[in-house]
C-alpha atoms as a PDB file:
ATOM      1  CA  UNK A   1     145.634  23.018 120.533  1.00  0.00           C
ATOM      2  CA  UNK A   2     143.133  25.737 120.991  1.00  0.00           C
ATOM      3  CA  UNK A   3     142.513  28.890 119.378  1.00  0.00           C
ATOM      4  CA  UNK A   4     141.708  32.373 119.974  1.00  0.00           C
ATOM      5  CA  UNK A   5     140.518  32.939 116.561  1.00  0.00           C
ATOM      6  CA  UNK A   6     137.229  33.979 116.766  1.00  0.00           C
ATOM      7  CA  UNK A   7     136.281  33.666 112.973  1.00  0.00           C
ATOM      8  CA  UNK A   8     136.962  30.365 110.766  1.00  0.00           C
ATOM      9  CA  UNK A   9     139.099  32.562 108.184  1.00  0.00           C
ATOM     10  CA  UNK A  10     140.706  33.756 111.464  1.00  0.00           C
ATOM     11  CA  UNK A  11     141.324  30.373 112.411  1.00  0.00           C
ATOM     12  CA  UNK A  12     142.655  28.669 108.681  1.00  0.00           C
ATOM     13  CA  UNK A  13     144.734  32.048 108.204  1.00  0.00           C
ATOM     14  CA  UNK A  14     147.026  31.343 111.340  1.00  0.00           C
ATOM     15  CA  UNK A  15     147.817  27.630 110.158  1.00  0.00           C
ATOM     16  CA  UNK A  16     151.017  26.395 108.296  1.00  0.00           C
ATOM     17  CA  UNK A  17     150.196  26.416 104.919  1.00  0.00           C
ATOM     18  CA  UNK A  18     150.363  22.559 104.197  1.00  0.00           C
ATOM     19  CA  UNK A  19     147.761  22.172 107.306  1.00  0.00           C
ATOM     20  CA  UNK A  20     145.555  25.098 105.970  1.00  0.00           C
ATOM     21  CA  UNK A  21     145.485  23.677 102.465  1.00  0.00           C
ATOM     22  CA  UNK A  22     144.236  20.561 104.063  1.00  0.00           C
ATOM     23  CA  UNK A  23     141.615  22.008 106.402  1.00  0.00           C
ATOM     24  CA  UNK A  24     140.346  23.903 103.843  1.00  0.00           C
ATOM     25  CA  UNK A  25     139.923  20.763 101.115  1.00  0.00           C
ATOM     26  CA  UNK A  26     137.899  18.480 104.495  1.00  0.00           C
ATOM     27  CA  UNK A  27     136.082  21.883 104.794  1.00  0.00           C
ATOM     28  CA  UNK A  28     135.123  22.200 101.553  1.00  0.00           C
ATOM     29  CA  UNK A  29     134.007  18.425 101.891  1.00  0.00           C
ATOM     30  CA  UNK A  30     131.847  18.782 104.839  1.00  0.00           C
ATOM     31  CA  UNK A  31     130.036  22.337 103.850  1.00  0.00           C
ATOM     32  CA  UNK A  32     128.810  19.677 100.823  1.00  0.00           C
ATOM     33  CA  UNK A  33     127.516  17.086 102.837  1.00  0.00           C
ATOM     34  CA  UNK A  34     126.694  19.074 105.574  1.00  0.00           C
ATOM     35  CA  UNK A  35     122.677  18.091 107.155  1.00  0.00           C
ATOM     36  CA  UNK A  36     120.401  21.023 106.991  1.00  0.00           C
ATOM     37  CA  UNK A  37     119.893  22.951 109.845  1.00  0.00           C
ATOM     38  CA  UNK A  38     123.848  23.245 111.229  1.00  0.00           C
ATOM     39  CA  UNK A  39     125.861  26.070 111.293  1.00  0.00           C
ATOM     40  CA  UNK A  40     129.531  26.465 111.045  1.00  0.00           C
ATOM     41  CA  UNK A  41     131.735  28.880 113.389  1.00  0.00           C
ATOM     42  CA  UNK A  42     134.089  28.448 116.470  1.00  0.00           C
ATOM     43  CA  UNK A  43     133.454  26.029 118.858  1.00  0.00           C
ATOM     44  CA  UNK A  44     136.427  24.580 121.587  1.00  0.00           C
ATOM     45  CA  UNK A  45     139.222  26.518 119.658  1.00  0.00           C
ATOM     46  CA  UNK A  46     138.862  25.241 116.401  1.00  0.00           C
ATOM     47  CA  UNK A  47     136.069  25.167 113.526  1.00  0.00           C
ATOM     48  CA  UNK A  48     132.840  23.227 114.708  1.00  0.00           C
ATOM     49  CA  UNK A  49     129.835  22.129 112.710  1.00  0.00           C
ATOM     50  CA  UNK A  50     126.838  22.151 115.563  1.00  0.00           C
ATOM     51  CA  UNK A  51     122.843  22.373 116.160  1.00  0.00           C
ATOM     52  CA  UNK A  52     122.461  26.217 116.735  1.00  0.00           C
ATOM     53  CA  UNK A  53     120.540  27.036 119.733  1.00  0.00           C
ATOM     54  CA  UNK A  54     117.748  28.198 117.233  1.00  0.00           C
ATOM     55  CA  UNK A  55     116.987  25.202 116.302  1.00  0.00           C
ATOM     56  CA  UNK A  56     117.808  23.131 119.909  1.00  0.00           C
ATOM     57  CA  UNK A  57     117.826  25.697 122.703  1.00  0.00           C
ATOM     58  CA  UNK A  58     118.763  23.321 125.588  1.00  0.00           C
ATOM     59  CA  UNK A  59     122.148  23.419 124.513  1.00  0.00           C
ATOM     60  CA  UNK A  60     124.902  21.135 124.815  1.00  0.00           C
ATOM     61  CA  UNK A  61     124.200  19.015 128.012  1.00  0.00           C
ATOM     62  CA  UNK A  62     127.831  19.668 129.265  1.00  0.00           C
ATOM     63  CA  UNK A  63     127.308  23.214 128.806  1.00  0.00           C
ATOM     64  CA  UNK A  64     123.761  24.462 127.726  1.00  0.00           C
ATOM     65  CA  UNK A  65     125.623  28.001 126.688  1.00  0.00           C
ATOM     66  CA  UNK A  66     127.153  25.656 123.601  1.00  0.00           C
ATOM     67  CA  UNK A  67     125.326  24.398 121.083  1.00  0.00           C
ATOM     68  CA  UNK A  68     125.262  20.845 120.175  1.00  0.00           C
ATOM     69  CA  UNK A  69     128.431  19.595 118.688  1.00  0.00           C
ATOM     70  CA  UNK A  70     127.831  17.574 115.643  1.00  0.00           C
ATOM     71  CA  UNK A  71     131.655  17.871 114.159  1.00  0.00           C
ATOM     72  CA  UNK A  72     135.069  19.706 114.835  1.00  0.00           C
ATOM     73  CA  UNK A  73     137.597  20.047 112.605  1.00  0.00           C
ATOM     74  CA  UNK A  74     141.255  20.733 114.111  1.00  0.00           C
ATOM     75  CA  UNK A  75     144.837  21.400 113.576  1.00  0.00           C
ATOM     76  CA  UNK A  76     146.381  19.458 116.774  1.00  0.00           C
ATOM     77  CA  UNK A  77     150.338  19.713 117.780  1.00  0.00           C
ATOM     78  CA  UNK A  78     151.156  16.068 116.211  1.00  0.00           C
ATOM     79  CA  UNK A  79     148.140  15.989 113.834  1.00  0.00           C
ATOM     80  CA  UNK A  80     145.278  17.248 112.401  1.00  0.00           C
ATOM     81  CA  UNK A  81     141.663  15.777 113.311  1.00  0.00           C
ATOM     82  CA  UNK A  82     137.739  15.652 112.377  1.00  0.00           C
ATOM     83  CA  UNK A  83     135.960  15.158 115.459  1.00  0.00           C
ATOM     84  CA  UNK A  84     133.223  13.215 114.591  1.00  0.00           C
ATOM     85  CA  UNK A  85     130.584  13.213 117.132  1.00  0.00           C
ATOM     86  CA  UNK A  86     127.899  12.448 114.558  1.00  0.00           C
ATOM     87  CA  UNK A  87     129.053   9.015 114.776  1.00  0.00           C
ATOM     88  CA  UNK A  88     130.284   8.921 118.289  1.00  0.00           C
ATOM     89  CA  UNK A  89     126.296   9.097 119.065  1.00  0.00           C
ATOM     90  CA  UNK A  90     125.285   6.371 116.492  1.00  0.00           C
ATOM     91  CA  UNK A  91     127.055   3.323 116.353  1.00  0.00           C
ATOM     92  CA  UNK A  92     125.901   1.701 113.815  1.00  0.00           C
ATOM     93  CA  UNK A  93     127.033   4.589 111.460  1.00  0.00           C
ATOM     94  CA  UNK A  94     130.601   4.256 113.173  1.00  0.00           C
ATOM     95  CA  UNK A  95     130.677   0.532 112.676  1.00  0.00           C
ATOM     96  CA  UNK A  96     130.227   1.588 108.752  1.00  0.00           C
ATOM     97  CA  UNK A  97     132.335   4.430 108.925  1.00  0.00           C
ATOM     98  CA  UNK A  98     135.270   1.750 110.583  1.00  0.00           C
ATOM     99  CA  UNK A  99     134.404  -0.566 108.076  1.00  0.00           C
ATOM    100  CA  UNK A 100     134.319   1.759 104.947  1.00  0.00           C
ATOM    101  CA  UNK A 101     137.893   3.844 105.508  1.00  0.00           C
ATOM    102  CA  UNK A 102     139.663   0.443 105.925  1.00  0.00           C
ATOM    103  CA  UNK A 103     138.299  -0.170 102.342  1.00  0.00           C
ATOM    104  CA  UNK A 104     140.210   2.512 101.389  1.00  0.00           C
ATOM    105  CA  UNK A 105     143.349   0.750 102.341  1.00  0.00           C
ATOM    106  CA  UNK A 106     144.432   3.690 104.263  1.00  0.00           C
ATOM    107  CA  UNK A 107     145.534   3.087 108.608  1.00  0.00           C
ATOM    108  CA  UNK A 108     142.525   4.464 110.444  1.00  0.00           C
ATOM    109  CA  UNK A 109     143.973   6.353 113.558  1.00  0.00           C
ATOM    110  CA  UNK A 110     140.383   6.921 115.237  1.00  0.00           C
ATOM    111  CA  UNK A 111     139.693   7.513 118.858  1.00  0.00           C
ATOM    112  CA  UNK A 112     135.749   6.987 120.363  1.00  0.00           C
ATOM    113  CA  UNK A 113     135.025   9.792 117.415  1.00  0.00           C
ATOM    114  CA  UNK A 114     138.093  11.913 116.648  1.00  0.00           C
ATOM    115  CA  UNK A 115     139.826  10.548 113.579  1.00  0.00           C
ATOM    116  CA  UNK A 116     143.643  11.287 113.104  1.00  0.00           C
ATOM    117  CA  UNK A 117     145.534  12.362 110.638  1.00  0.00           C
ATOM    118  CA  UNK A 118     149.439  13.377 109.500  1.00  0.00           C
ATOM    119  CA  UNK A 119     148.488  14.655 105.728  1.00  0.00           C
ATOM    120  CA  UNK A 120     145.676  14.823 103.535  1.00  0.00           C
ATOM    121  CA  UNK A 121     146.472  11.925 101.175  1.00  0.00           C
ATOM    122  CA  UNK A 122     146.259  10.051 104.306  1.00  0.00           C
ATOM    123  CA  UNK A 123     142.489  10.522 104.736  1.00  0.00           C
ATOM    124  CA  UNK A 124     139.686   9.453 102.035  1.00  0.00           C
ATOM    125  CA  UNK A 125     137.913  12.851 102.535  1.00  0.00           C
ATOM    126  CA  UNK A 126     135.201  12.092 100.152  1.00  0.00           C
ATOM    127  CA  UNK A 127     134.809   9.484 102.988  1.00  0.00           C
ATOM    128  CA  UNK A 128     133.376  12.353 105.310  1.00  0.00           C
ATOM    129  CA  UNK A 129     131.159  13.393 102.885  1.00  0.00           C
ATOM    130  CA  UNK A 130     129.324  10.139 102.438  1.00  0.00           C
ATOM    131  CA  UNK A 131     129.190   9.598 106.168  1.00  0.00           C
ATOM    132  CA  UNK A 132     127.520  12.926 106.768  1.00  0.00           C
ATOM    133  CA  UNK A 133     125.074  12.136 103.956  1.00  0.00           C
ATOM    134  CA  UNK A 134     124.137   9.103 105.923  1.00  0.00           C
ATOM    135  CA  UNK A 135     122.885  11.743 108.769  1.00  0.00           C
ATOM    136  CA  UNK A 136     120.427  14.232 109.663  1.00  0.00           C
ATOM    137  CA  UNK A 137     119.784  16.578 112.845  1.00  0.00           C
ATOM    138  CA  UNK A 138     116.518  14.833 113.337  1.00  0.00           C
ATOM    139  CA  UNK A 139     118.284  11.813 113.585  1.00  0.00           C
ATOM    140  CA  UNK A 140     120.999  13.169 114.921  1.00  0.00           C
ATOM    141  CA  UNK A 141     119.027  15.141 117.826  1.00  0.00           C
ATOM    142  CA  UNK A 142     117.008  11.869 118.446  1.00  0.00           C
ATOM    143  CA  UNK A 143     120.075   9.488 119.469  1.00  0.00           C
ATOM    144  CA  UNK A 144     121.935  12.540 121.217  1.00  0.00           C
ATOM    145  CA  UNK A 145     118.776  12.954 123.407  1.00  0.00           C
ATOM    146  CA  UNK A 146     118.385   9.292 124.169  1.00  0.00           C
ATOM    147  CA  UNK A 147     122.205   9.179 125.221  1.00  0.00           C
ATOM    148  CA  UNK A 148     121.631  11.887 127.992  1.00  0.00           C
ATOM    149  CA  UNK A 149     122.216  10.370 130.984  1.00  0.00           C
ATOM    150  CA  UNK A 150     119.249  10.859 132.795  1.00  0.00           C
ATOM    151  CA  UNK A 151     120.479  13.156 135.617  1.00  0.00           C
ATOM    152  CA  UNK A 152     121.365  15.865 132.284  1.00  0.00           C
ATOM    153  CA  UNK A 153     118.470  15.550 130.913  1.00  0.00           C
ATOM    154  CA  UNK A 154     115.807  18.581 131.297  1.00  0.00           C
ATOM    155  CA  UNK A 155     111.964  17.899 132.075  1.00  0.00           C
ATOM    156  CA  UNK A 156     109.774  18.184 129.376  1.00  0.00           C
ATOM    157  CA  UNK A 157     106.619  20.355 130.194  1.00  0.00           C
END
């Protein structure tokens, strides 16, 4: 479900309190880890981690008025999510990602990047946090560019 917060306080404030309580704790996980060089705000109706147009002014090739999405973080109807295009784009970091949460012993409810969850004790957060240390927008910028199909992609001068 989307938002019409326009702030991320805006956005955690309106929640249940058991959902809020666990946004806030994958939050505070991911501002940890996050790469240098993304910012945090609003992005689709619910918190988003992205390259800032400073930093990659082309834009998202979808929309090149949004910045790159590197990460969402949602409160859904049935469940609550972490949208993790950082590993959508590289798959050898999703094969590990895969690999590592069934370690944990916990049911992995992924789709192509959005992972799924009920409660909090059902995701190993610190789990995010090593994943995004595994990451940086130079990498991150260089296998989003290359997955462009070409008729998106701008000419280089």
């Amino acid at each position: 479900m989307q938002s019409a917060a326009t702030t991320v306080e805006e956005y955690l404030a309106q929640l249940p309190e058991d959902r809020r309580l666990a946004l806030e704790t994958v939050r505070a996980e991911i501002l940890a880890h996050l790469p240098e060089g993304l910012e945090e705000g609003m992005q689709y109706g619910h918190i988003g981690y992205y390259v800032p147009h400073s930093r990659y002014p082309d834009g998202y090739h979808c929309d090149p008025k949004e910045p790159v999405p590197f990460l969402g973080l949602a409160s859904q109807k049935a469940h609550m999510g972490v949208y993790m295009f950082c590993t959508y784009v590289d798959t050898e970091l999703s094969e590990w990602f895969r690999e590592e949460y069934l370690k944990t012993g916990k049911k992995l409810d992924m789709g192509a990047a959005c992972v799924r969850f009920k409660k909090l004790e059902n995701l190993p957060v610190e789990l995010i946090g090593r994943t995004l240390d595994q990451m940086t927008v130079d990498k991150f910028l260089d296998i989003y560019e290359a997955s462009i199909p070409p008729s998106k992609r701008k000419k280089k001068k």
